[in-house]
C-alpha atoms as a PDB file:
ATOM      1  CA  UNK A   1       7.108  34.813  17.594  1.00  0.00           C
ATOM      2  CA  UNK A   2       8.857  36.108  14.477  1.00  0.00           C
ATOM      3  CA  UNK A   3       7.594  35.996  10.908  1.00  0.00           C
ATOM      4  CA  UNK A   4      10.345  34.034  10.088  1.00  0.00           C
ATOM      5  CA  UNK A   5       9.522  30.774  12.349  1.00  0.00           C
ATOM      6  CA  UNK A   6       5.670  31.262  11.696  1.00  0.00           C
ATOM      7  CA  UNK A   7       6.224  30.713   8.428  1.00  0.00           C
ATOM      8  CA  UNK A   8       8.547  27.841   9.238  1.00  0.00           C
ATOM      9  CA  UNK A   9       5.844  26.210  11.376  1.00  0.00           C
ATOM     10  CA  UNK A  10       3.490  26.543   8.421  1.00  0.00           C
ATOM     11  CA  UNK A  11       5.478  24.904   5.928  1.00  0.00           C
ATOM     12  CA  UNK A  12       6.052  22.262   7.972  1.00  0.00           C
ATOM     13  CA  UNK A  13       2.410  21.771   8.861  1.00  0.00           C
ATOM     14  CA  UNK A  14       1.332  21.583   5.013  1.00  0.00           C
ATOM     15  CA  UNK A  15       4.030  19.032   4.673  1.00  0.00           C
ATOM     16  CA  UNK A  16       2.982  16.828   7.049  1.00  0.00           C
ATOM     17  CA  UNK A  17      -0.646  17.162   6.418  1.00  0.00           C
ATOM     18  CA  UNK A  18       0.132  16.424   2.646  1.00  0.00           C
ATOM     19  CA  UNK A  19       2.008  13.578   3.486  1.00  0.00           C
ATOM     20  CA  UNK A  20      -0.401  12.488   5.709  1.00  0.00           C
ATOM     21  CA  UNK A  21      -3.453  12.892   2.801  1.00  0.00           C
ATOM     22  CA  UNK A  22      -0.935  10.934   0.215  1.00  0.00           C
ATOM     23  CA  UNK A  23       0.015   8.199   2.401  1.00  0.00           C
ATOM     24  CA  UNK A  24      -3.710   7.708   3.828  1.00  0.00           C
ATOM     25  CA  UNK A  25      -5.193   7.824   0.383  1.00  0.00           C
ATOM     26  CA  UNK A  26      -2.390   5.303  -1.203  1.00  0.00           C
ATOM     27  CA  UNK A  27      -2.950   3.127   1.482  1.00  0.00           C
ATOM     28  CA  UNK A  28      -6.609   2.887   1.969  1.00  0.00           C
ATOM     29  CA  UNK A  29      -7.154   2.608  -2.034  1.00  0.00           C
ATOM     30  CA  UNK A  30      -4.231  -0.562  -2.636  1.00  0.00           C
ATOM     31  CA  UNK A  31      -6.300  -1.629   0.913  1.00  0.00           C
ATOM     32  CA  UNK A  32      -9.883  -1.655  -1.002  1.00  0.00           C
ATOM     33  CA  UNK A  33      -8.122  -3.326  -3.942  1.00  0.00           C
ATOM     34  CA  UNK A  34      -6.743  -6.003  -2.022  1.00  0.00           C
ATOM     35  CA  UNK A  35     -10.424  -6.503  -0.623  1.00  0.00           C
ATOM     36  CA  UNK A  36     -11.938  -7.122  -4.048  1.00  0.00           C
ATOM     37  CA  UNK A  37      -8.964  -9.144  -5.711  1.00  0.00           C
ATOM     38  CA  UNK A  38      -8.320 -12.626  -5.085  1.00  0.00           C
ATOM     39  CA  UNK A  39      -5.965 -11.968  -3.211  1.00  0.00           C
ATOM     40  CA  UNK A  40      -8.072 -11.543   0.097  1.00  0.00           C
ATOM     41  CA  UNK A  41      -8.686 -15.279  -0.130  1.00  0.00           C
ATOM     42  CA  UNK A  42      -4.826 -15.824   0.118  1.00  0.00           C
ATOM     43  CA  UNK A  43      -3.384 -13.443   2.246  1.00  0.00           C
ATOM     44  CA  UNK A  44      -4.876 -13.115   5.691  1.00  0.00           C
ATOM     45  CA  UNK A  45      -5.988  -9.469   6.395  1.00  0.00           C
ATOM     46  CA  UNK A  46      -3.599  -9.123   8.801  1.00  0.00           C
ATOM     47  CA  UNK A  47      -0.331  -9.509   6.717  1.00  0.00           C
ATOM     48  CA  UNK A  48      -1.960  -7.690   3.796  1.00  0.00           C
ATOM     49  CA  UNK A  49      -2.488  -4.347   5.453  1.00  0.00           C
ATOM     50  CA  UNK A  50       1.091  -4.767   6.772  1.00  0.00           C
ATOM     51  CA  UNK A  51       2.520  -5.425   3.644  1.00  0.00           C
ATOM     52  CA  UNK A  52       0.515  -2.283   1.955  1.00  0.00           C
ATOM     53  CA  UNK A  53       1.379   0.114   4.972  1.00  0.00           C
ATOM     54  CA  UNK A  54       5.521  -0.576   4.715  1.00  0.00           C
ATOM     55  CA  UNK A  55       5.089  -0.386   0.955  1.00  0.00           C
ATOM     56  CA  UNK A  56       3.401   3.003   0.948  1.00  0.00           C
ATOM     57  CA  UNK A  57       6.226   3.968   4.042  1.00  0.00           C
ATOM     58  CA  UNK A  58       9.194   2.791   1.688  1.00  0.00           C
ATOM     59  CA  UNK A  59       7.910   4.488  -1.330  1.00  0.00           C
ATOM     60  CA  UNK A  60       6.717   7.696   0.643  1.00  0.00           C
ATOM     61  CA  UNK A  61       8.584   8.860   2.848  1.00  0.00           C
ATOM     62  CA  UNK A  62      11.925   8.648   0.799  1.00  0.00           C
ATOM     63  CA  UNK A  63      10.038  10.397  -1.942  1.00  0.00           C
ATOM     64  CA  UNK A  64       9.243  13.316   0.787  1.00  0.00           C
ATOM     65  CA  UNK A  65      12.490  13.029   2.438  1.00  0.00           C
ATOM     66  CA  UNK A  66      14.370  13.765  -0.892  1.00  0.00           C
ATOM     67  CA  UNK A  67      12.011  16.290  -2.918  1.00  0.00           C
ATOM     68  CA  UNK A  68      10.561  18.327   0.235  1.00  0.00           C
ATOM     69  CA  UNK A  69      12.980  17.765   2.659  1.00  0.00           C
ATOM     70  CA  UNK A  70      16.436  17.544   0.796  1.00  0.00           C
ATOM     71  CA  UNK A  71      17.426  15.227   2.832  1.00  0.00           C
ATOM     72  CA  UNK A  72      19.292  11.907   2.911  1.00  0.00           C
ATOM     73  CA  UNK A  73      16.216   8.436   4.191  1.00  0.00           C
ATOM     74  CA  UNK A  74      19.019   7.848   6.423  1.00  0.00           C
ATOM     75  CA  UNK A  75      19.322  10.990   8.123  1.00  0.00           C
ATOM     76  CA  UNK A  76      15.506  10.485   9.244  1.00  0.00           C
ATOM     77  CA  UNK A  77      17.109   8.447  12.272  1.00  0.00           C
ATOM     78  CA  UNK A  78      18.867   5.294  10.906  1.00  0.00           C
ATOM     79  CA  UNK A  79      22.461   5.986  11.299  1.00  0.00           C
ATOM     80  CA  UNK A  80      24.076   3.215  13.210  1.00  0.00           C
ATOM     81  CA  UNK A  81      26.737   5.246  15.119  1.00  0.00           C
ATOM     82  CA  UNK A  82      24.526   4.938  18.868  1.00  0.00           C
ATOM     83  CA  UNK A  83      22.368   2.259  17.028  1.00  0.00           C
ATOM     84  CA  UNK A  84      23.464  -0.588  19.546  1.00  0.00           C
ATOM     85  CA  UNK A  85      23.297   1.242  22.600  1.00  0.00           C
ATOM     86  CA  UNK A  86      19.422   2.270  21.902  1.00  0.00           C
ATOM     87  CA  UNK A  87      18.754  -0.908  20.355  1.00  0.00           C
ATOM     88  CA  UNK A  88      19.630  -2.832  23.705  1.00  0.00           C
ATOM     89  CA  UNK A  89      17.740  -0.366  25.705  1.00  0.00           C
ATOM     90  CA  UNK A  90      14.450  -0.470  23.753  1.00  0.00           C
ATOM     91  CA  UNK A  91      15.044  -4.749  23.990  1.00  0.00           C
ATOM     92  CA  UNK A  92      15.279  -4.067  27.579  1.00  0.00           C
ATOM     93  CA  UNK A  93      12.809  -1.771  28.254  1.00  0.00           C
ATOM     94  CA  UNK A  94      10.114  -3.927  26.070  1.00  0.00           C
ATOM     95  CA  UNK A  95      10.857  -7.173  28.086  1.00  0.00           C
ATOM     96  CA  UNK A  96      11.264  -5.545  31.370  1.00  0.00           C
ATOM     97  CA  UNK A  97       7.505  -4.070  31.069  1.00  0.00           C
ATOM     98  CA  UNK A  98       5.689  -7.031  29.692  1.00  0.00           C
ATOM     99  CA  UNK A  99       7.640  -9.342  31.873  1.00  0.00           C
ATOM    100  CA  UNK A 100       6.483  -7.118  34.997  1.00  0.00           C
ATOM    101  CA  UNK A 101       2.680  -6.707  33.792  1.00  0.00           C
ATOM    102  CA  UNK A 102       2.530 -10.767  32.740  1.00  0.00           C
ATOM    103  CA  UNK A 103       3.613 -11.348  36.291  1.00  0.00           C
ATOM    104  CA  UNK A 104       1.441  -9.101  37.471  1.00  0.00           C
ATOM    105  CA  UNK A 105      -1.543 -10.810  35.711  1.00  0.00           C
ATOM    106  CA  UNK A 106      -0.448 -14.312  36.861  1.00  0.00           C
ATOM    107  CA  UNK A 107      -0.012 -13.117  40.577  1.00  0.00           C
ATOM    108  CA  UNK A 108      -3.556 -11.756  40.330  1.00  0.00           C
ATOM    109  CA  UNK A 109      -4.944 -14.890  38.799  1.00  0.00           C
ATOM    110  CA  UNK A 110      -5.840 -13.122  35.665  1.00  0.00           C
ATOM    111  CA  UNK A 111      -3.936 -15.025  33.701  1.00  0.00           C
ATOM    112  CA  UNK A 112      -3.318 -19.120  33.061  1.00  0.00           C
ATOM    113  CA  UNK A 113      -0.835 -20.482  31.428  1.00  0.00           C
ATOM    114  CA  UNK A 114      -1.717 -23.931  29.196  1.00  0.00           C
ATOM    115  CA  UNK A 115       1.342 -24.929  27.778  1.00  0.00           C
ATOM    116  CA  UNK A 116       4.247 -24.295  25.007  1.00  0.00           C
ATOM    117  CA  UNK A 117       3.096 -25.056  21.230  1.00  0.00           C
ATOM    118  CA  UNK A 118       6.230 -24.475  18.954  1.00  0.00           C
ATOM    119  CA  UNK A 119       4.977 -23.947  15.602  1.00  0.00           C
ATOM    120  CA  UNK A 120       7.965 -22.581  13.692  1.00  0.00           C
ATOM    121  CA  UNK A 121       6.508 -21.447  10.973  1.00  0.00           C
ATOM    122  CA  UNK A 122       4.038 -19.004  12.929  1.00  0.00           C
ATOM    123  CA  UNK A 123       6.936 -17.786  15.053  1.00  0.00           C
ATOM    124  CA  UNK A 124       8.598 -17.269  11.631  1.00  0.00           C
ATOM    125  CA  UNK A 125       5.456 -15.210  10.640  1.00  0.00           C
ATOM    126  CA  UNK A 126       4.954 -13.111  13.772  1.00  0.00           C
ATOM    127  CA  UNK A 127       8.734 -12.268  13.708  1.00  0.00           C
ATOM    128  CA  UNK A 128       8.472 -10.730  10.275  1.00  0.00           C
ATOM    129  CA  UNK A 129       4.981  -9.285  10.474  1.00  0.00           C
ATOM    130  CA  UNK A 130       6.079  -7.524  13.611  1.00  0.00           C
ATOM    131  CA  UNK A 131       9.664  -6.419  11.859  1.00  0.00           C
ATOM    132  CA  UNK A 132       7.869  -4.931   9.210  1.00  0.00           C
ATOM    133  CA  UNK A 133       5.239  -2.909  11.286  1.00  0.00           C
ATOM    134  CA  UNK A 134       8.073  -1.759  13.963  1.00  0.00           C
ATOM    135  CA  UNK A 135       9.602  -0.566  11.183  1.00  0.00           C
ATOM    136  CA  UNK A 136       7.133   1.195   9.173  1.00  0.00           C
ATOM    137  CA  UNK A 137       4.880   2.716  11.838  1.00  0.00           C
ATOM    138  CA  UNK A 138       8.347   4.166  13.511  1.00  0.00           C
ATOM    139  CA  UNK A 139      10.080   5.388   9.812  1.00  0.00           C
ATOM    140  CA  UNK A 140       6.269   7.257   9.836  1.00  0.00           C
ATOM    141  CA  UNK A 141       5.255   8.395  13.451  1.00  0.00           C
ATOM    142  CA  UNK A 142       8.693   9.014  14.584  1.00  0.00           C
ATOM    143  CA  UNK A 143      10.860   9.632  11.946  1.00  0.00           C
ATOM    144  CA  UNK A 144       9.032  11.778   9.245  1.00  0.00           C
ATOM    145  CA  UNK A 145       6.222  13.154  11.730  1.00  0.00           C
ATOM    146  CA  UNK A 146       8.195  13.836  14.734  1.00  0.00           C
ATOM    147  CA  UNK A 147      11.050  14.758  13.253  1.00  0.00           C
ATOM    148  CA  UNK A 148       9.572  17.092  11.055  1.00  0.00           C
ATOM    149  CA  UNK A 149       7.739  18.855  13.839  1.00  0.00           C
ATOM    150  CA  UNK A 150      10.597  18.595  16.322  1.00  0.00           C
ATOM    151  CA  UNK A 151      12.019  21.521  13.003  1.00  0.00           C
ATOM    152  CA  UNK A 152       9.509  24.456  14.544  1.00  0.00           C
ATOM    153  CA  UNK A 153       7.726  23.337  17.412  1.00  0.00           C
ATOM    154  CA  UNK A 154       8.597  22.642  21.390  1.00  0.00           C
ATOM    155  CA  UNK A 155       9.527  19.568  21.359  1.00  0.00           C
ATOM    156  CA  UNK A 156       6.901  18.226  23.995  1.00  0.00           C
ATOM    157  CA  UNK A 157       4.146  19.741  21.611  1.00  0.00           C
ATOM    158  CA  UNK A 158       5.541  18.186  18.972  1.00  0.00           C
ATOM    159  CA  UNK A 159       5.821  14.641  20.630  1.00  0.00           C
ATOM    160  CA  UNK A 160       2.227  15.102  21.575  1.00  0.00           C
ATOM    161  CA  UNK A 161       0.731  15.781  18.339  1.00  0.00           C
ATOM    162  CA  UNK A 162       2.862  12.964  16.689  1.00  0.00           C
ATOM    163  CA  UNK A 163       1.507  10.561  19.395  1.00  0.00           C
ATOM    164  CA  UNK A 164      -2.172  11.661  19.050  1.00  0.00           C
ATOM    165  CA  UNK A 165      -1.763  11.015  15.184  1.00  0.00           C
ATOM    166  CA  UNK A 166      -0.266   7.674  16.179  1.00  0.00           C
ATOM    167  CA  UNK A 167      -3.138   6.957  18.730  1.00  0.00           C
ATOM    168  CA  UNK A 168      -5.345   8.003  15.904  1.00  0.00           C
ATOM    169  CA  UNK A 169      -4.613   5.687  13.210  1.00  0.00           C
ATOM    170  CA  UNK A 170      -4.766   2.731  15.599  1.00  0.00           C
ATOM    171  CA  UNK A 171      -8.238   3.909  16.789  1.00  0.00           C
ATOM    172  CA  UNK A 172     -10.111   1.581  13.840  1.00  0.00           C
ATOM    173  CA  UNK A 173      -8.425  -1.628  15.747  1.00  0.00           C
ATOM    174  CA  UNK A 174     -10.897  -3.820  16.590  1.00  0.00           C
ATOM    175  CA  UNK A 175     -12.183  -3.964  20.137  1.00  0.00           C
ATOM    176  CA  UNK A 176     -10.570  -0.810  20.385  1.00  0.00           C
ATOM    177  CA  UNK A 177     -11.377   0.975  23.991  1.00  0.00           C
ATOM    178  CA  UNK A 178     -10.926   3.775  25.381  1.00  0.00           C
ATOM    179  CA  UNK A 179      -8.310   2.946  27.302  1.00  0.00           C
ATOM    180  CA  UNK A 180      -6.769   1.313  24.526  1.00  0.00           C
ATOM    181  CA  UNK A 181      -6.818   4.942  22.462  1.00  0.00           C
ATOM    182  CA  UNK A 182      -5.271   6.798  26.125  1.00  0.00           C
ATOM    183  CA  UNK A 183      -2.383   3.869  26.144  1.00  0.00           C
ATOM    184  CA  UNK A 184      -1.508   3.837  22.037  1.00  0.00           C
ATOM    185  CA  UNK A 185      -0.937   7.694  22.761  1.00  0.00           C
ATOM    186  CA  UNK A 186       1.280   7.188  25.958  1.00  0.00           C
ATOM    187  CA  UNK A 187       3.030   4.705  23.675  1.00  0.00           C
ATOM    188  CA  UNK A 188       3.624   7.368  21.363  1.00  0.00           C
ATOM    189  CA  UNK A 189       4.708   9.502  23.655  1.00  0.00           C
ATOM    190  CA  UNK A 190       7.129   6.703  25.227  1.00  0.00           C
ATOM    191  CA  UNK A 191       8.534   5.527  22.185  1.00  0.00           C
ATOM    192  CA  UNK A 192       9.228   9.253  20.767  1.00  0.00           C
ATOM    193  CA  UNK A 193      11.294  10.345  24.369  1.00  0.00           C
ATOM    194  CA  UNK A 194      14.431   8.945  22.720  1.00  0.00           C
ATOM    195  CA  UNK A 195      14.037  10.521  19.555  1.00  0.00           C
ATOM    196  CA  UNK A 196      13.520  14.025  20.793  1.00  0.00           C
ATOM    197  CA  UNK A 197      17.001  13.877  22.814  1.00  0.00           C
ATOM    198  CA  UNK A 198      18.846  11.789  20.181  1.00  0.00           C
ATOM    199  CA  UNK A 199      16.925  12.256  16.756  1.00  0.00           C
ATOM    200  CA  UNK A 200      17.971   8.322  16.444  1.00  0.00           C
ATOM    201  CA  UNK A 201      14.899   5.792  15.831  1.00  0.00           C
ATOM    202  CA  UNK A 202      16.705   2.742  16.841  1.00  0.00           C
ATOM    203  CA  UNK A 203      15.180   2.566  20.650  1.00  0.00           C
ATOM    204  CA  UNK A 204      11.786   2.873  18.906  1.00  0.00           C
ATOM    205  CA  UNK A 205      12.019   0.352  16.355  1.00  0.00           C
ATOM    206  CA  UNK A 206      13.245  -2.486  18.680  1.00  0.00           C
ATOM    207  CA  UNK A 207      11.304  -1.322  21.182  1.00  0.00           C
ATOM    208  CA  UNK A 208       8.230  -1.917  18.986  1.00  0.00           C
ATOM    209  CA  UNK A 209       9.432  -4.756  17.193  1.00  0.00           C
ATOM    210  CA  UNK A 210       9.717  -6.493  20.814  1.00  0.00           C
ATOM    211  CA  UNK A 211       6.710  -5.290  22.411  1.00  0.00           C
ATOM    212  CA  UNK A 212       5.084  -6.618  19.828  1.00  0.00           C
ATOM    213  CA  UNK A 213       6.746 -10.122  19.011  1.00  0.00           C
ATOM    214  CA  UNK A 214       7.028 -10.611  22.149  1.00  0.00           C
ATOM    215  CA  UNK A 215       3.594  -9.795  23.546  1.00  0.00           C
ATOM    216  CA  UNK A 216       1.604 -11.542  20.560  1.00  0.00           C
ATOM    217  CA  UNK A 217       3.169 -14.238  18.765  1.00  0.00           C
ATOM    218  CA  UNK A 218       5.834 -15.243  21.958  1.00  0.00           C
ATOM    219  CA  UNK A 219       3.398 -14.829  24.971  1.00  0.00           C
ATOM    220  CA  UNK A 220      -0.148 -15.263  23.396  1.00  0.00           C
ATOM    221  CA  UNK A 221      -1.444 -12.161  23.743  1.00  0.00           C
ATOM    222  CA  UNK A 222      -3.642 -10.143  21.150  1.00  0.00           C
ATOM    223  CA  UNK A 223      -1.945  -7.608  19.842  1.00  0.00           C
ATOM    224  CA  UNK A 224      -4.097  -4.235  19.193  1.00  0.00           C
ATOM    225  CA  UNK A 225      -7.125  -6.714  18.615  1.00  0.00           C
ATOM    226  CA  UNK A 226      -5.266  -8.827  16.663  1.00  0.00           C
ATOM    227  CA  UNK A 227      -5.468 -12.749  16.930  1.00  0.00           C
ATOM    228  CA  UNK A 228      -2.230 -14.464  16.181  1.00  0.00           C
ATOM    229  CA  UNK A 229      -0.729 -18.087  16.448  1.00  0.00           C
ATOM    230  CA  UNK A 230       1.610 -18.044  19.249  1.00  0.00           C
ATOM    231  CA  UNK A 231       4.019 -20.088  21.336  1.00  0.00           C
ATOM    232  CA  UNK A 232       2.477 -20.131  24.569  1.00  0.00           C
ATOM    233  CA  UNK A 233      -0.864 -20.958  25.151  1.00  0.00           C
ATOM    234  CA  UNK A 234      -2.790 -18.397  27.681  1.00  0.00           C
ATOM    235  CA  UNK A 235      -6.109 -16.778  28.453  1.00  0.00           C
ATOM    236  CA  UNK A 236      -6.537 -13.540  29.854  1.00  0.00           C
ATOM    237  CA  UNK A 237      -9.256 -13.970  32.423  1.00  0.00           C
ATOM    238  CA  UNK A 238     -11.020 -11.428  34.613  1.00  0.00           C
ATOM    239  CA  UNK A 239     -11.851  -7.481  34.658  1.00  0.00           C
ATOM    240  CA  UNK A 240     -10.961  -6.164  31.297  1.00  0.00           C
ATOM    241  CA  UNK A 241      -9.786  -2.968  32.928  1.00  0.00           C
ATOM    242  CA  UNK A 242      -6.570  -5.597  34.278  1.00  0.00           C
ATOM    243  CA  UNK A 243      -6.363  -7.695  31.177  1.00  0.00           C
ATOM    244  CA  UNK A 244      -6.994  -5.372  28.120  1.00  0.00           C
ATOM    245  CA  UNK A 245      -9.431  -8.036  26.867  1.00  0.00           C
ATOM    246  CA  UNK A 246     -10.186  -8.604  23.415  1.00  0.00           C
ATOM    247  CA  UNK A 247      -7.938  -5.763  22.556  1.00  0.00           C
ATOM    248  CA  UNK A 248      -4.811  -6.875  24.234  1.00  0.00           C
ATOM    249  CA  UNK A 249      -2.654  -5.832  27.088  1.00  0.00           C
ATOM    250  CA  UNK A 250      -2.694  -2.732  25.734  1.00  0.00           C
ATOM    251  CA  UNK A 251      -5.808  -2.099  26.933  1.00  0.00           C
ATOM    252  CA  UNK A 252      -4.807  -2.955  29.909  1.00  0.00           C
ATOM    253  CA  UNK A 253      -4.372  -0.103  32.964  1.00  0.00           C
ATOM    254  CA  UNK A 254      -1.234  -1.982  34.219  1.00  0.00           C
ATOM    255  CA  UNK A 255       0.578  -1.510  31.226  1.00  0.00           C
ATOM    256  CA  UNK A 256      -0.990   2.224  30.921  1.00  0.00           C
ATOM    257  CA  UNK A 257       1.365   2.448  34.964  1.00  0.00           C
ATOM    258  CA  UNK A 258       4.020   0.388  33.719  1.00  0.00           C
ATOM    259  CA  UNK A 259       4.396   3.507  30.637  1.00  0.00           C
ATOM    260  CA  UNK A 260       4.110   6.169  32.511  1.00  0.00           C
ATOM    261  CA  UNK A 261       6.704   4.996  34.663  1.00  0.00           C
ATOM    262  CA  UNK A 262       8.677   4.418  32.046  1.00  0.00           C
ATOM    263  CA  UNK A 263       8.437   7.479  30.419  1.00  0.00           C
ATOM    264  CA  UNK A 264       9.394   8.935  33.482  1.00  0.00           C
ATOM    265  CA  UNK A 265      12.623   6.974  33.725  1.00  0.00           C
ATOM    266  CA  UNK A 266      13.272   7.515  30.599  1.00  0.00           C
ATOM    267  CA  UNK A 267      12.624  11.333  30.568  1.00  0.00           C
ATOM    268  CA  UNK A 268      15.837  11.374  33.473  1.00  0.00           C
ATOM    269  CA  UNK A 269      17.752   9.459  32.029  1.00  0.00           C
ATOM    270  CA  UNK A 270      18.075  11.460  28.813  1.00  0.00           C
ATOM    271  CA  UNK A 271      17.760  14.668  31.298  1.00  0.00           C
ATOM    272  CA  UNK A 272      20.507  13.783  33.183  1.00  0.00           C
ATOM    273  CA  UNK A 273      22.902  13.606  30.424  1.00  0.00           C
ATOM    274  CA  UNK A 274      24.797  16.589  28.470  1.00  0.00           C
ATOM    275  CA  UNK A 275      23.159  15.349  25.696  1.00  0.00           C
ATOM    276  CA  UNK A 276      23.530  18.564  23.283  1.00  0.00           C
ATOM    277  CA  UNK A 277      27.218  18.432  22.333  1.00  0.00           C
ATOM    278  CA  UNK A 278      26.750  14.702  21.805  1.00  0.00           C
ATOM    279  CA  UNK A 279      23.771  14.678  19.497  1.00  0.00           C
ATOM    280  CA  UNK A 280      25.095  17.634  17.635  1.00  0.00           C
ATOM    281  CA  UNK A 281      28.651  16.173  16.881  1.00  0.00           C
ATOM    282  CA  UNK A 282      26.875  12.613  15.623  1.00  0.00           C
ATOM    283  CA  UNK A 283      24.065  13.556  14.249  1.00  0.00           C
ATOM    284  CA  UNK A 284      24.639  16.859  12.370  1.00  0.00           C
ATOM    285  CA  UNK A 285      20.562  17.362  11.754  1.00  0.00           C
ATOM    286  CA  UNK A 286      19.837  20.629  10.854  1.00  0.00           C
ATOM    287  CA  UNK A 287      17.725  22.325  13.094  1.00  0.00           C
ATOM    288  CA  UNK A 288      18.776  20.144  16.325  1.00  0.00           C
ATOM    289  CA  UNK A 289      21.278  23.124  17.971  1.00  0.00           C
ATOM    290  CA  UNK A 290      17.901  25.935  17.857  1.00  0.00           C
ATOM    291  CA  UNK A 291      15.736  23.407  19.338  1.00  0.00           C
ATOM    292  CA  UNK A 292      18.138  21.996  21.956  1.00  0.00           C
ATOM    293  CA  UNK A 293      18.630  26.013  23.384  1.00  0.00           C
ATOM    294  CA  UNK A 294      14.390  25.453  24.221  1.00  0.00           C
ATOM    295  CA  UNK A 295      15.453  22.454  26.591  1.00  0.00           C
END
């Protein structure tokens, strides 16, 4: 390995690790001064540490995009030129896999259905609770980490790593598992497939808008040990290896099948394609033609 790209993979590290200190420490102290203001008494926990972790994303990562990156927020991964096509396929993708596994669960009597409960005001809720973390956690885990990685490292190291942080910072959840931990990281790794072979986060951000909408606040579900209102009216009964339990179908070893298989699709689909020229000519990332000659 030359000098030159050691040094490259160095910088890069620092950056991310300082950006990683900032953001952590910004959100973990407006966190602890949430907890001791009145506002904990208005604003459920849940919406609060949402609303502090897209605040610290929209301030951050701009900040670090422009002054260490000299780059453009938009070039992260929001340009809209393929945005529909990976938009439909993350929408697709999300419903396809919790469809399959809620089946699954129902076939197996693991699941019972109770009835529908429109509240719209709580579906109102859940939609933008769920838009804003889709949005943040991707613009973070994706966008800045990944793509900042994907500048000096293989890109299958560099999905990994950004997936173990992801599966990190979700491993304070409550009735977090082990298996909950293993399938947040294949998450990670499934939702940052697309952005390695298009450097566009618009597959991730639907597809984790939807997962989550959908699972939580549409099909009654807890959502990484979260409790919300929802429309339908279920329990999850039975091993906990099957339903996830307290955590959620994400702790669930169906959906850690229904991921990998996924992830495999996914990997041939974007395989199968001449990808380069395209990605290159819409694009225009810096860095994307050296690490497109490792594929």
């Amino acid at each position: 390995m030359s000098t030159f790209k050691k040094e490259s993979q160095k910088k890069v590290l620092m950056r991310i690790l300082l950006f990683f200190a900032l953001f952590l420490s910004v959100y973990l102290m407006a966190t602890l001064g949430y907890q001791k203001s009145g506002l904990s008494t208005a604003i459920s926990p849940v919406y609060a540490n949402a609303i502090i972790f897209g605040a610290a994303t929209f301030i951050l990562v701009p900040l670090f995009r422009k002054i260490a990156d000299k780059r453009s927020f938009i070039s992260i991964g929001l340009t809209m030129k393929t945005a529909g096509k990976d938009a439909t396929l993350g929408l697709m993708l999300a419903t396809a896999i919790l469809g399959t596994g809620s089946l699954l669960l129902y076939f197996n009597h693991n699941l019972e259905y109770f009835g529908i409960t429109p509240v719209p005001a709580d579906l109102f809720a859940g939609l933008g609770l769920m838009g804003l973390i889709a949005f943040s956690e991707e613009i973070v885990f994706r966008g800045y980490v990944l793509g900042n990685l994907l500048e000096s490292l293989n890109k299958w190291l560099a999905l990994i790593i950004s997936a173990a942080l992801f599966a990190l910072v979700h491993s304070g959840n409550p009735e977090v598992s082990v298996i909950a931990i293993i399938n947040v990281f294949v998450a990670g790794i499934l939702l940052g497939i697309n952005y390695v072979y298009t450097r566009n986060l618009w597959f991730s951000i639907v597809f984790h808008f939807a997962w989550n909408f959908l699972q939580g606040p549409v099909l009654g579900f807890d959502v990484s040990g979260l409790e919300l209102e929802s429309l339908v009216q279920a329990d999850a009964r039975g091993s906990i290896l099957l339903t996830g339990g307290k955590f959620g179908f994400e702790a669930s070893v169906i959906e850690t099948a229904l991921f990998l298989i996924s992830i495999f699709l996914l990997f041939r689909y974007y395989k199968g394609g001449d990808l380069n020229s395209r990605i290159v000519a819409e694009n225009k990332n810096p860095g994307i033609e050296s690490e497109y000659r490792d594929r």
